[in-house]
C-alpha atoms as a PDB file:
ATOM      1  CA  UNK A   1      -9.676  -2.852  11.735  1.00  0.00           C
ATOM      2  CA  UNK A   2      -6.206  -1.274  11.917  1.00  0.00           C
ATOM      3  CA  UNK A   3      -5.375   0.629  14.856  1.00  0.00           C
ATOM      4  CA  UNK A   4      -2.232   2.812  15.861  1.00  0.00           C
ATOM      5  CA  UNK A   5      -2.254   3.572  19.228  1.00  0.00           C
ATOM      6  CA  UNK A   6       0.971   5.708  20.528  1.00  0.00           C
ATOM      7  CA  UNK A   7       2.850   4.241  18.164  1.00  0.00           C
ATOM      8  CA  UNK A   8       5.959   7.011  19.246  1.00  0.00           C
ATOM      9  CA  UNK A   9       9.327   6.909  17.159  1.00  0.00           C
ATOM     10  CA  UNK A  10      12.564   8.986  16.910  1.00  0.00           C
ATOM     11  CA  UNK A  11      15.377   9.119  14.844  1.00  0.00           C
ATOM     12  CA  UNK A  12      18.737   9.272  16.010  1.00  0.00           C
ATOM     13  CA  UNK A  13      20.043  12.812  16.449  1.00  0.00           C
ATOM     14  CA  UNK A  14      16.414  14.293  15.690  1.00  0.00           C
ATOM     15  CA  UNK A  15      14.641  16.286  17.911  1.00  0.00           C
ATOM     16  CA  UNK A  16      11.391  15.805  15.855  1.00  0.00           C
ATOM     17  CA  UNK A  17       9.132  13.122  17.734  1.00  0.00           C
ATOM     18  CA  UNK A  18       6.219  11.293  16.138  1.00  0.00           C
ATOM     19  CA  UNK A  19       3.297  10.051  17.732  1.00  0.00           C
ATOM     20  CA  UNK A  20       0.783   8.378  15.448  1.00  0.00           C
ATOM     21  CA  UNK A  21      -2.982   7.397  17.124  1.00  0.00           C
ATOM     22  CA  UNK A  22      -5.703   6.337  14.014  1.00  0.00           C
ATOM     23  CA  UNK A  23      -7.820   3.540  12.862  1.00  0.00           C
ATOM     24  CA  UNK A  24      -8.741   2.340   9.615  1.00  0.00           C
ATOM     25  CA  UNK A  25     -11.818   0.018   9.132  1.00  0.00           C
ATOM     26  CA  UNK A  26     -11.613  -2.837   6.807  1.00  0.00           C
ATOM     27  CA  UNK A  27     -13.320  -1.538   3.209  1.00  0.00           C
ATOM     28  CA  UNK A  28     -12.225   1.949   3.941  1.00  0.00           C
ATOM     29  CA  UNK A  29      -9.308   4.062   2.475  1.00  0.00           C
ATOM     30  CA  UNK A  30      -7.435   6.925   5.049  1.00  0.00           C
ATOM     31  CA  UNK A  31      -5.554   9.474   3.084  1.00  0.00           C
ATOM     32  CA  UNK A  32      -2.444  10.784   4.618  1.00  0.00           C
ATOM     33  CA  UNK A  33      -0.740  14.273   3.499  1.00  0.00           C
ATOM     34  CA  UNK A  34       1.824  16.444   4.974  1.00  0.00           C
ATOM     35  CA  UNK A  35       4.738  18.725   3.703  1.00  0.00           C
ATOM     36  CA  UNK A  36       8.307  17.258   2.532  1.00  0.00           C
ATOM     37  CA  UNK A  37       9.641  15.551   5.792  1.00  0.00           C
ATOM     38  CA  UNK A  38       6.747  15.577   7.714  1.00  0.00           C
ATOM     39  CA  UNK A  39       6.638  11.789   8.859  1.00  0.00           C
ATOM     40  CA  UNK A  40       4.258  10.184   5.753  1.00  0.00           C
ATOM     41  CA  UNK A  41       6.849   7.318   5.064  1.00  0.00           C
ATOM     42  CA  UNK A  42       8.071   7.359   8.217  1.00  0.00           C
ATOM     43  CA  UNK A  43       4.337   6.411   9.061  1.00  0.00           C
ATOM     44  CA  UNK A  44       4.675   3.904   6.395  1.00  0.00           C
ATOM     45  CA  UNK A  45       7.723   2.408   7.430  1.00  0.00           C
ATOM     46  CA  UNK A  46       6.575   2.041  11.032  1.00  0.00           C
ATOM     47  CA  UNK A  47       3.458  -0.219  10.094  1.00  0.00           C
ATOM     48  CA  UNK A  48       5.472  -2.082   7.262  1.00  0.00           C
ATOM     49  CA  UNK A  49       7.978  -3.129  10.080  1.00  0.00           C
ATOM     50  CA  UNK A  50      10.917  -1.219   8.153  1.00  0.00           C
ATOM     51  CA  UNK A  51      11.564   0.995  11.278  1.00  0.00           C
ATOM     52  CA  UNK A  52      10.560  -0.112  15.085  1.00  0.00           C
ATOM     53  CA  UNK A  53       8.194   2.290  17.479  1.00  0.00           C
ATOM     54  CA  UNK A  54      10.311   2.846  20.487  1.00  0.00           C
ATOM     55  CA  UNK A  55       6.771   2.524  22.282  1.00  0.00           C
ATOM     56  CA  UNK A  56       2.616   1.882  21.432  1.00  0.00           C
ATOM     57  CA  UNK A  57       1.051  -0.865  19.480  1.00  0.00           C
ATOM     58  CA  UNK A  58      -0.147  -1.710  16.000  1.00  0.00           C
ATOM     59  CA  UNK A  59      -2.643  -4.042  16.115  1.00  0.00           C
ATOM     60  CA  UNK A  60      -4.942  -5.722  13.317  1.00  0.00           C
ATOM     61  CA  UNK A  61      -8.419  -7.216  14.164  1.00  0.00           C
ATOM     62  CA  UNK A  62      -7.409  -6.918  17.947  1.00  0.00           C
ATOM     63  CA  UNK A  63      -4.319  -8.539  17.490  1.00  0.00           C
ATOM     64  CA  UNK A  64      -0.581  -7.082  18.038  1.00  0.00           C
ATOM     65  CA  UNK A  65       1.775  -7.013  15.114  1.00  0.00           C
ATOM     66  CA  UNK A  66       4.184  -4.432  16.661  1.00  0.00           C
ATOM     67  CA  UNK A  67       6.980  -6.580  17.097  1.00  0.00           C
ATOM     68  CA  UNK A  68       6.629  -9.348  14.101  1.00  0.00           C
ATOM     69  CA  UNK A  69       9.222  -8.542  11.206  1.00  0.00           C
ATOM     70  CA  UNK A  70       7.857  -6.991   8.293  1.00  0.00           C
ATOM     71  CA  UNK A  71       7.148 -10.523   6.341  1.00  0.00           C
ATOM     72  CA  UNK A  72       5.048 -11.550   8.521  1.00  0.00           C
ATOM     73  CA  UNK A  73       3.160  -8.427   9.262  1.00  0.00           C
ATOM     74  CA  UNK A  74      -0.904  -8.197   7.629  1.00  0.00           C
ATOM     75  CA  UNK A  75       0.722  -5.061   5.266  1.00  0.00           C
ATOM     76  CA  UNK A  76       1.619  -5.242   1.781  1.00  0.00           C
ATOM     77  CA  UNK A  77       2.964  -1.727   0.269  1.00  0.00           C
ATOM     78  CA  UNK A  78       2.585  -0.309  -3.163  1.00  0.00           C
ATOM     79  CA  UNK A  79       5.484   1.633  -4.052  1.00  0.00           C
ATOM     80  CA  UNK A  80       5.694   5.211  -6.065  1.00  0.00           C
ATOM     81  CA  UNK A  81       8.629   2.831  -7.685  1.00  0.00           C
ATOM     82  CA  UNK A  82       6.626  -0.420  -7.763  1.00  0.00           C
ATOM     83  CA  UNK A  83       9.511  -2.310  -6.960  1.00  0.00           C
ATOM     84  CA  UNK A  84       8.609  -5.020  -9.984  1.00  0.00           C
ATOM     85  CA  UNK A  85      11.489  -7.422 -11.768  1.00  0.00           C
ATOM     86  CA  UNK A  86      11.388  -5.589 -15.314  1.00  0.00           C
ATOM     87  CA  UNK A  87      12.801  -8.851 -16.821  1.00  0.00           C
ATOM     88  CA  UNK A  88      10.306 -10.355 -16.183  1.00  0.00           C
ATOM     89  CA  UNK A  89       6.788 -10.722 -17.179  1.00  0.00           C
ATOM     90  CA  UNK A  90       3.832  -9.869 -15.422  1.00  0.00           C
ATOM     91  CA  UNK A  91       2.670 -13.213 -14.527  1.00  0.00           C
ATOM     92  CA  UNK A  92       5.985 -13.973 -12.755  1.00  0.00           C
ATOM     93  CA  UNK A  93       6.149 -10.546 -11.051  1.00  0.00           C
ATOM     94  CA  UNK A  94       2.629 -11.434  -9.409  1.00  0.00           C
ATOM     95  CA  UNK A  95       3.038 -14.720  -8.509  1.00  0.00           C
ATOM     96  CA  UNK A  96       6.575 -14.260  -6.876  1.00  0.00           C
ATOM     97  CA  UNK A  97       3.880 -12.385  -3.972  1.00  0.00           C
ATOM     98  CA  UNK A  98       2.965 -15.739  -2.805  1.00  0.00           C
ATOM     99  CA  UNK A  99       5.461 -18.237  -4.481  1.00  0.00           C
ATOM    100  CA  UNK A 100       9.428 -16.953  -3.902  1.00  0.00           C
ATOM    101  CA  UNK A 101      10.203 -19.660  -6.521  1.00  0.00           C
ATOM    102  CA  UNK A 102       8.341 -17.945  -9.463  1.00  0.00           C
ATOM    103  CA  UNK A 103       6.665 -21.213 -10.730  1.00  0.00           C
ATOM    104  CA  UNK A 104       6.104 -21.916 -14.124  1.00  0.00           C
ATOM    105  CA  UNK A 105       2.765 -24.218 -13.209  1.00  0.00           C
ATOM    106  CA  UNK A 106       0.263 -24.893 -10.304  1.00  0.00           C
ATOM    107  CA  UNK A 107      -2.312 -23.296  -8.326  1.00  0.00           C
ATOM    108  CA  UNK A 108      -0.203 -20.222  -7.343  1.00  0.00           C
ATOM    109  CA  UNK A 109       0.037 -19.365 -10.778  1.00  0.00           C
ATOM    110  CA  UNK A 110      -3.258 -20.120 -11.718  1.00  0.00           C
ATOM    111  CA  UNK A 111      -4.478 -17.479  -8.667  1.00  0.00           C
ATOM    112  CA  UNK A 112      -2.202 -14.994 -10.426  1.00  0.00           C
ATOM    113  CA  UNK A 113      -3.204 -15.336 -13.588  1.00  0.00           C
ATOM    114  CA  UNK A 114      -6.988 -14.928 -12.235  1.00  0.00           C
ATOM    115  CA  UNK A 115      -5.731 -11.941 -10.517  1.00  0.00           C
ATOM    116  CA  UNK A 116      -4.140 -10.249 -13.411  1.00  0.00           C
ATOM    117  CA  UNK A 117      -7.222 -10.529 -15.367  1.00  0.00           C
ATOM    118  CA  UNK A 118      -9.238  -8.714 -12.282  1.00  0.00           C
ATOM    119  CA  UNK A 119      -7.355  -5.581 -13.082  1.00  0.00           C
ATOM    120  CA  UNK A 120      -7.470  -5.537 -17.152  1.00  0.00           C
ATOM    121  CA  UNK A 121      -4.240  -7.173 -17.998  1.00  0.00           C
ATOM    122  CA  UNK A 122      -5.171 -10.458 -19.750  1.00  0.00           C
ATOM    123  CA  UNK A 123      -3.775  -9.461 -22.682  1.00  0.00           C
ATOM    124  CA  UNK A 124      -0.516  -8.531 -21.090  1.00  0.00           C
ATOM    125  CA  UNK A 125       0.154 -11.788 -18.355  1.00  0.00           C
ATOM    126  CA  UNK A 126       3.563 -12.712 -20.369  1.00  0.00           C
ATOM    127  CA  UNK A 127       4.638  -9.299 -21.398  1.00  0.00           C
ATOM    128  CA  UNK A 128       7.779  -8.500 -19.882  1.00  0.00           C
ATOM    129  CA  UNK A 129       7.093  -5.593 -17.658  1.00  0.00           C
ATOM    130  CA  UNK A 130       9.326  -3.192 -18.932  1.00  0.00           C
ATOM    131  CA  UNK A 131       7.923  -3.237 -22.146  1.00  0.00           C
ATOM    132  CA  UNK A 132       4.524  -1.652 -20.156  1.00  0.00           C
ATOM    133  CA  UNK A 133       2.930   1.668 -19.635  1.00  0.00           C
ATOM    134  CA  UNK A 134       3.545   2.956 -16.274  1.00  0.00           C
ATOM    135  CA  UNK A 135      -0.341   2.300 -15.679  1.00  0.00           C
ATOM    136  CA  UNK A 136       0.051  -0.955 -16.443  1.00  0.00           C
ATOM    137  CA  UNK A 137       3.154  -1.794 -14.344  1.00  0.00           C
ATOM    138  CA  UNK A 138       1.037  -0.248 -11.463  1.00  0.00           C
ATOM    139  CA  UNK A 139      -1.667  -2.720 -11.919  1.00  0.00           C
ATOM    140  CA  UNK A 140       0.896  -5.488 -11.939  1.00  0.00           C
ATOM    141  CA  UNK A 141       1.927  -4.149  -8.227  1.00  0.00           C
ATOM    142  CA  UNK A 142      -1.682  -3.766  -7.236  1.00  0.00           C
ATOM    143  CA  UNK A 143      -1.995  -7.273  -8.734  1.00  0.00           C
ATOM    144  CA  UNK A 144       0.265  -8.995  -6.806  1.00  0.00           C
ATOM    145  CA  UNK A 145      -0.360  -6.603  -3.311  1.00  0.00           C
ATOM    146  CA  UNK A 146      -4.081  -8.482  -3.879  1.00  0.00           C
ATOM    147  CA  UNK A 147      -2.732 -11.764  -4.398  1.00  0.00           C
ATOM    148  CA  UNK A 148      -0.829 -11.375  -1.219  1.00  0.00           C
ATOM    149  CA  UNK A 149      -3.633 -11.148   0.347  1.00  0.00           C
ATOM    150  CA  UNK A 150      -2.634  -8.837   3.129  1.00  0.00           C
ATOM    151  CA  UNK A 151      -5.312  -7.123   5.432  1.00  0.00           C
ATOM    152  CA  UNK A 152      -3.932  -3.497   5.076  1.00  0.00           C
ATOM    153  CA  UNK A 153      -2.518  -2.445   1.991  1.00  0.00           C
ATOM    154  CA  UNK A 154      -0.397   0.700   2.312  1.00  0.00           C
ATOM    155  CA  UNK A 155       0.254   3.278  -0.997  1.00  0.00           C
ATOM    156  CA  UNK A 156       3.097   5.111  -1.389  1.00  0.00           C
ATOM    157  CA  UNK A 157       2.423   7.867  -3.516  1.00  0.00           C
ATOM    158  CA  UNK A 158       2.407   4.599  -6.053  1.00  0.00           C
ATOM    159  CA  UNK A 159       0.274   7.311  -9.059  1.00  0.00           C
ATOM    160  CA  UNK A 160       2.090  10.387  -8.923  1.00  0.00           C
ATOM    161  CA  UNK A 161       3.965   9.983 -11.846  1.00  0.00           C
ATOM    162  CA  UNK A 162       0.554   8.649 -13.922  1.00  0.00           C
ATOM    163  CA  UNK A 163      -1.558  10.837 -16.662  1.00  0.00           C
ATOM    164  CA  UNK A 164      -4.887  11.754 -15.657  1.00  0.00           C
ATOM    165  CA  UNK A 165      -6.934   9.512 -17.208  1.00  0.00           C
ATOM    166  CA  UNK A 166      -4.731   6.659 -16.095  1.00  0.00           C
ATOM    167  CA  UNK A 167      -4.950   7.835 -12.021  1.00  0.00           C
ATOM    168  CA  UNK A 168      -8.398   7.845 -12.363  1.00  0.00           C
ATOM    169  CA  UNK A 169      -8.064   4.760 -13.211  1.00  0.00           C
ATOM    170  CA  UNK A 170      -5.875   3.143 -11.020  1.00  0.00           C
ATOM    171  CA  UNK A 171      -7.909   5.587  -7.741  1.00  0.00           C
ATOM    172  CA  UNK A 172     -11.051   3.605  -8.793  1.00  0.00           C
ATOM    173  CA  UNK A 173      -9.229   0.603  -8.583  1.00  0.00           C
ATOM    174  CA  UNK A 174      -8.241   0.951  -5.408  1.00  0.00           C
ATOM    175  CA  UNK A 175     -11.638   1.846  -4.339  1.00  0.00           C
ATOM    176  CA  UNK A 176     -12.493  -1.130  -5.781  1.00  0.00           C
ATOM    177  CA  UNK A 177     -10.301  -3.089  -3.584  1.00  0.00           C
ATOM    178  CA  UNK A 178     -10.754  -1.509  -0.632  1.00  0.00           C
ATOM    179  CA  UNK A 179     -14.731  -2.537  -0.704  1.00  0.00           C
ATOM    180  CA  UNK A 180     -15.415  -6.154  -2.571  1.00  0.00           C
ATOM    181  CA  UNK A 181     -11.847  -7.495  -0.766  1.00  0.00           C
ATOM    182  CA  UNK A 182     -12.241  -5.925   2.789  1.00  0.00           C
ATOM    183  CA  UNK A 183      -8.512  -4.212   2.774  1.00  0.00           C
ATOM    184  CA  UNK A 184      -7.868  -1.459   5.044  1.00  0.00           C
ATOM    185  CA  UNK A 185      -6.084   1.334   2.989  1.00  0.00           C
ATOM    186  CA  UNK A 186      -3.620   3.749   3.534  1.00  0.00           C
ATOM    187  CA  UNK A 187      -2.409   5.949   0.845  1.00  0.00           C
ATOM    188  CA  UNK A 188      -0.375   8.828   1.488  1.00  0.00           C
ATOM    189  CA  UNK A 189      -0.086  11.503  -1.619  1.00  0.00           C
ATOM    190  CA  UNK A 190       0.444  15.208  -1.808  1.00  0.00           C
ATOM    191  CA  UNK A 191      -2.555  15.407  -4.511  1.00  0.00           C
ATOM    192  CA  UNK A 192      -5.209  16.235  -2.035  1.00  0.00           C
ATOM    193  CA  UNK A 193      -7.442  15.636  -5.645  1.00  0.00           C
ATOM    194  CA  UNK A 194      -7.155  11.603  -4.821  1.00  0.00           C
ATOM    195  CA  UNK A 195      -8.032  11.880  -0.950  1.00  0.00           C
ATOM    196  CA  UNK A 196     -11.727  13.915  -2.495  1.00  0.00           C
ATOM    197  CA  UNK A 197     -11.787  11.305  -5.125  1.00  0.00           C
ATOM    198  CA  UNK A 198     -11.640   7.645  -3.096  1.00  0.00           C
ATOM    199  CA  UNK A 199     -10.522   8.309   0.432  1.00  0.00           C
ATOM    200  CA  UNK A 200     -13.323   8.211   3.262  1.00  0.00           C
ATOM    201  CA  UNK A 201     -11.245   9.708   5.695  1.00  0.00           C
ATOM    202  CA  UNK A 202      -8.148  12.272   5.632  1.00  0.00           C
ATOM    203  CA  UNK A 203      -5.372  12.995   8.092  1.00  0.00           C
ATOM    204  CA  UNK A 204      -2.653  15.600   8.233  1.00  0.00           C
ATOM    205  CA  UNK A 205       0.859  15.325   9.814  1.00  0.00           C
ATOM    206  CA  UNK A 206       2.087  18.364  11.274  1.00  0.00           C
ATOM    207  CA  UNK A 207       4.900  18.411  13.543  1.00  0.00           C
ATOM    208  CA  UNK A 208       5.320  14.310  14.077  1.00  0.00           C
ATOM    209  CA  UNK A 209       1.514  14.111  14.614  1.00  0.00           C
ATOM    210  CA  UNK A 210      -1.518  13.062  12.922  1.00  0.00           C
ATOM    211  CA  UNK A 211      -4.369  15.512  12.825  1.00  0.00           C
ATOM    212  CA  UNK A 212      -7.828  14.514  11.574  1.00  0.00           C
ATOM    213  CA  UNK A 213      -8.843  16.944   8.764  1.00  0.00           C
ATOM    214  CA  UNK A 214     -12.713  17.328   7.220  1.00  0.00           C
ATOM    215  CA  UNK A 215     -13.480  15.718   3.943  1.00  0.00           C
END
Protein backbone atom coordinates (compact mmCIF):
# COMPACT_ATOMS: atom_id res chain seq x y z
CA UNK A 1 0.00 0.00 0.00
CA UNK A 2 0.98 3.63 -0.67
CA UNK A 3 0.45 6.03 1.95
CA UNK A 4 0.88 9.96 2.15
CA UNK A 5 0.75 11.08 5.41
CA UNK A 6 1.30 15.09 5.87
CA UNK A 7 3.28 15.09 3.16
CA UNK A 8 3.24 19.39 3.43
CA UNK A 9 5.14 21.43 0.60
CA UNK A 10 5.53 25.11 -0.44
CA UNK A 11 6.90 26.89 -3.12
CA UNK A 12 9.05 29.71 -2.78
CA UNK A 13 7.21 33.04 -2.72
CA UNK A 14 3.69 31.14 -2.63
CA UNK A 15 1.36 31.53 -0.09
CA UNK A 16 -0.58 28.40 -1.31
CA UNK A 17 0.32 25.37 1.10
CA UNK A 18 -0.31 21.72 0.27
CA UNK A 19 -0.97 19.06 2.53
CA UNK A 20 -1.57 15.68 0.94
CA UNK A 21 -2.94 12.58 3.47
CA UNK A 22 -4.26 9.28 1.11
CA UNK A 23 -3.59 5.69 0.55
CA UNK A 24 -3.70 3.61 -2.37
CA UNK A 25 -3.90 -0.26 -2.07
CA UNK A 26 -1.91 -2.38 -4.33
CA UNK A 27 -4.47 -3.51 -7.44
CA UNK A 28 -6.36 -0.32 -7.05
CA UNK A 29 -6.36 2.92 -9.20
CA UNK A 30 -7.03 6.64 -7.19
CA UNK A 31 -8.09 9.29 -9.59
CA UNK A 32 -6.94 12.74 -8.86
CA UNK A 33 -8.71 16.02 -10.41
CA UNK A 34 -8.57 19.60 -9.62
CA UNK A 35 -8.67 22.99 -11.59
CA UNK A 36 -5.48 24.48 -13.54
CA UNK A 37 -2.88 25.00 -10.66
CA UNK A 38 -4.44 23.24 -8.11
CA UNK A 39 -1.44 20.95 -6.91
CA UNK A 40 -2.13 17.56 -9.33
CA UNK A 41 1.60 17.52 -10.57
CA UNK A 42 2.77 19.06 -7.79
CA UNK A 43 1.28 15.84 -6.07
CA UNK A 44 3.04 13.97 -8.70
CA UNK A 45 6.24 15.48 -8.39
CA UNK A 46 6.31 15.08 -4.61
CA UNK A 47 5.96 11.14 -4.75
CA UNK A 48 8.26 10.90 -7.94
CA UNK A 49 11.02 12.63 -5.78
CA UNK A 50 11.13 15.67 -8.38
CA UNK A 51 10.26 18.17 -5.54
CA UNK A 52 11.01 17.45 -1.58
CA UNK A 53 8.02 17.69 1.26
CA UNK A 54 9.34 20.20 3.67
CA UNK A 55 7.62 17.70 6.26
CA UNK A 56 5.40 14.04 6.43
CA UNK A 57 6.26 10.74 4.95
CA UNK A 58 5.67 8.64 1.87
CA UNK A 59 5.92 5.31 2.61
CA UNK A 60 5.38 1.99 0.47
CA UNK A 61 4.47 -1.39 2.14
CA UNK A 62 5.40 0.28 5.57
CA UNK A 63 8.52 1.45 4.42
CA UNK A 64 9.81 5.27 4.04
CA UNK A 65 10.82 6.50 0.64
CA UNK A 66 10.56 10.24 1.53
CA UNK A 67 14.02 11.03 1.33
CA UNK A 68 15.51 8.42 -1.45
CA UNK A 69 16.11 10.31 -4.89
CA UNK A 70 13.67 9.73 -7.42
CA UNK A 71 15.66 6.56 -9.09
CA UNK A 72 15.44 4.76 -6.46
CA UNK A 73 11.96 5.50 -5.34
CA UNK A 74 9.02 2.31 -5.97
CA UNK A 75 7.30 5.07 -8.71
CA UNK A 76 7.52 4.95 -12.30
CA UNK A 77 5.45 7.91 -14.15
CA UNK A 78 3.65 7.88 -17.42
CA UNK A 79 3.85 11.11 -19.00
CA UNK A 80 0.95 13.17 -21.07
CA UNK A 81 4.39 13.51 -23.30
CA UNK A 82 5.62 9.93 -22.84
CA UNK A 83 8.99 11.02 -22.71
CA UNK A 84 10.09 8.03 -25.39
CA UNK A 85 13.49 8.29 -27.76
CA UNK A 86 11.52 8.70 -31.21
CA UNK A 87 14.70 7.38 -32.96
CA UNK A 88 14.39 4.68 -31.72
CA UNK A 89 12.33 1.64 -31.85
CA UNK A 90 10.07 0.32 -29.46
CA UNK A 91 12.04 -2.51 -28.26
CA UNK A 92 14.94 -0.19 -27.30
CA UNK A 93 12.65 2.46 -25.75
CA UNK A 94 11.35 -0.42 -23.30
CA UNK A 95 14.26 -2.04 -22.47
CA UNK A 96 16.34 1.20 -21.73
CA UNK A 97 13.62 0.95 -18.30
CA UNK A 98 15.79 -1.65 -16.89
CA UNK A 99 19.03 -1.72 -19.07
CA UNK A 100 20.61 2.17 -19.47
CA UNK A 101 22.81 0.51 -22.15
CA UNK A 102 19.92 -0.35 -24.60
CA UNK A 103 21.20 -3.93 -25.37
CA UNK A 104 20.92 -5.45 -28.53
CA UNK A 105 20.73 -9.23 -26.81
CA UNK A 106 20.09 -10.96 -23.38
CA UNK A 107 17.52 -11.48 -20.88
CA UNK A 108 16.62 -7.75 -20.47
CA UNK A 109 15.63 -7.68 -23.88
CA UNK A 110 14.02 -10.80 -24.00
CA UNK A 111 11.66 -9.43 -20.80
CA UNK A 112 10.93 -6.48 -23.09
CA UNK A 113 10.12 -8.06 -25.92
CA UNK A 114 7.63 -10.35 -23.71
CA UNK A 115 6.36 -7.17 -22.39
CA UNK A 116 5.66 -5.46 -25.61
CA UNK A 117 3.67 -8.31 -26.78
CA UNK A 118 1.45 -8.05 -23.33
CA UNK A 119 0.11 -4.80 -24.61
CA UNK A 120 -0.56 -5.64 -28.54
CA UNK A 121 2.60 -4.45 -30.10
CA UNK A 122 4.29 -7.58 -31.52
CA UNK A 123 3.99 -6.47 -34.72
CA UNK A 124 5.54 -3.14 -33.96
CA UNK A 125 8.84 -4.20 -31.40
CA UNK A 126 11.40 -2.65 -34.15
CA UNK A 127 9.31 0.14 -35.46
CA UNK A 128 10.87 3.28 -34.75
CA UNK A 129 8.52 5.06 -32.47
CA UNK A 130 7.89 8.01 -34.28
CA UNK A 131 6.60 6.32 -37.07
CA UNK A 132 3.54 5.19 -34.36
CA UNK A 133 0.06 6.23 -33.54
CA UNK A 134 -0.08 8.16 -30.44
CA UNK A 135 -1.92 4.96 -28.93
CA UNK A 136 0.72 3.02 -29.71
CA UNK A 137 3.59 5.20 -28.39
CA UNK A 138 1.48 5.17 -25.12
CA UNK A 139 1.63 1.49 -24.88
CA UNK A 140 5.35 1.62 -25.45
CA UNK A 141 5.48 3.95 -22.12
CA UNK A 142 3.07 1.71 -20.31
CA UNK A 143 5.36 -1.06 -21.63
CA UNK A 144 8.36 -0.11 -20.26
CA UNK A 145 6.62 1.63 -16.76
CA UNK A 146 5.66 -2.45 -16.40
CA UNK A 147 8.95 -3.65 -17.16
CA UNK A 148 10.28 -1.37 -14.53
CA UNK A 149 8.57 -3.01 -12.35
CA UNK A 150 7.81 -0.25 -9.92
CA UNK A 151 5.13 -0.70 -7.08
CA UNK A 152 3.16 2.58 -7.82
CA UNK A 153 2.81 3.71 -11.17
CA UNK A 154 1.77 7.36 -11.41
CA UNK A 155 -0.26 8.86 -14.82
CA UNK A 156 0.05 12.07 -15.91
CA UNK A 157 -2.78 12.92 -17.86
CA UNK A 158 -0.63 10.33 -20.27
CA UNK A 159 -4.47 9.90 -22.73
CA UNK A 160 -5.67 13.25 -23.08
CA UNK A 161 -4.60 13.82 -26.36
CA UNK A 162 -5.99 10.03 -27.54
CA UNK A 163 -9.37 9.33 -29.74
CA UNK A 164 -12.02 7.64 -28.00
CA UNK A 165 -11.79 4.38 -28.98
CA UNK A 166 -8.07 4.41 -28.37
CA UNK A 167 -8.55 5.78 -24.38
CA UNK A 168 -10.76 3.16 -23.90
CA UNK A 169 -8.30 1.27 -24.75
CA UNK A 170 -5.38 2.28 -23.11
CA UNK A 171 -8.08 2.97 -19.48
CA UNK A 172 -8.66 -0.84 -19.73
CA UNK A 173 -5.19 -1.37 -19.90
CA UNK A 174 -4.40 0.20 -17.06
CA UNK A 175 -7.06 -1.55 -15.23
CA UNK A 176 -5.51 -4.37 -16.38
CA UNK A 177 -2.33 -3.57 -14.73
CA UNK A 178 -3.42 -2.32 -11.78
CA UNK A 179 -5.13 -5.95 -10.89
CA UNK A 180 -3.04 -9.14 -12.48
CA UNK A 181 0.48 -6.99 -11.55
CA UNK A 182 -0.48 -5.60 -8.03
CA UNK A 183 0.53 -1.73 -8.96
CA UNK A 184 -0.87 0.95 -6.95
CA UNK A 185 -2.18 3.67 -9.42
CA UNK A 186 -2.42 7.15 -9.51
CA UNK A 187 -3.73 8.94 -12.45
CA UNK A 188 -4.57 12.42 -12.36
CA UNK A 189 -6.88 13.75 -15.49
CA UNK A 190 -9.42 16.48 -15.86
CA UNK A 191 -11.82 13.86 -17.78
CA UNK A 192 -13.77 12.89 -14.76
CA UNK A 193 -15.21 10.15 -17.73
CA UNK A 194 -11.82 7.94 -16.93
CA UNK A 195 -12.04 8.21 -12.97
CA UNK A 196 -16.13 6.47 -13.63
CA UNK A 197 -14.53 4.25 -16.12
CA UNK A 198 -11.35 2.40 -14.12
CA UNK A 199 -10.67 4.34 -10.97
CA UNK A 200 -11.95 2.74 -7.56
CA UNK A 201 -11.46 5.71 -5.71
CA UNK A 202 -11.51 9.64 -6.55
CA UNK A 203 -9.98 12.65 -4.83
CA UNK A 204 -10.27 16.36 -5.38
CA UNK A 205 -7.64 19.10 -4.67
CA UNK A 206 -9.00 22.24 -3.60
CA UNK A 207 -6.96 24.80 -2.06
CA UNK A 208 -3.48 22.59 -1.57
CA UNK A 209 -5.63 19.74 -0.15
CA UNK A 210 -6.96 16.48 -1.05
CA UNK A 211 -10.63 15.91 -0.51
CA UNK A 212 -12.20 12.46 -0.89
CA UNK A 213 -15.09 12.72 -3.43
CA UNK A 214 -18.02 9.79 -4.02
CA UNK A 215 -17.72 7.56 -6.99
Amino acid sequence: MLKLENVRFRYSGSDTRYDFSMQVATGEITCISGRSGSGKSTLLDLIAGFQQPVDGNLMWRDINFTQLPPDKRPVTTVFQQHNLFEHRNALDNVVVGINPKIPKKGRDVELAESVLMSVGLQDFIHTRVNLLSGGQQQRVAIARAILRDAGVILLDEPFSALDQETRADMLQLVRTLATEKARAVIMVTHDLRDCEAIADSHYEIEHGQLHKRAM
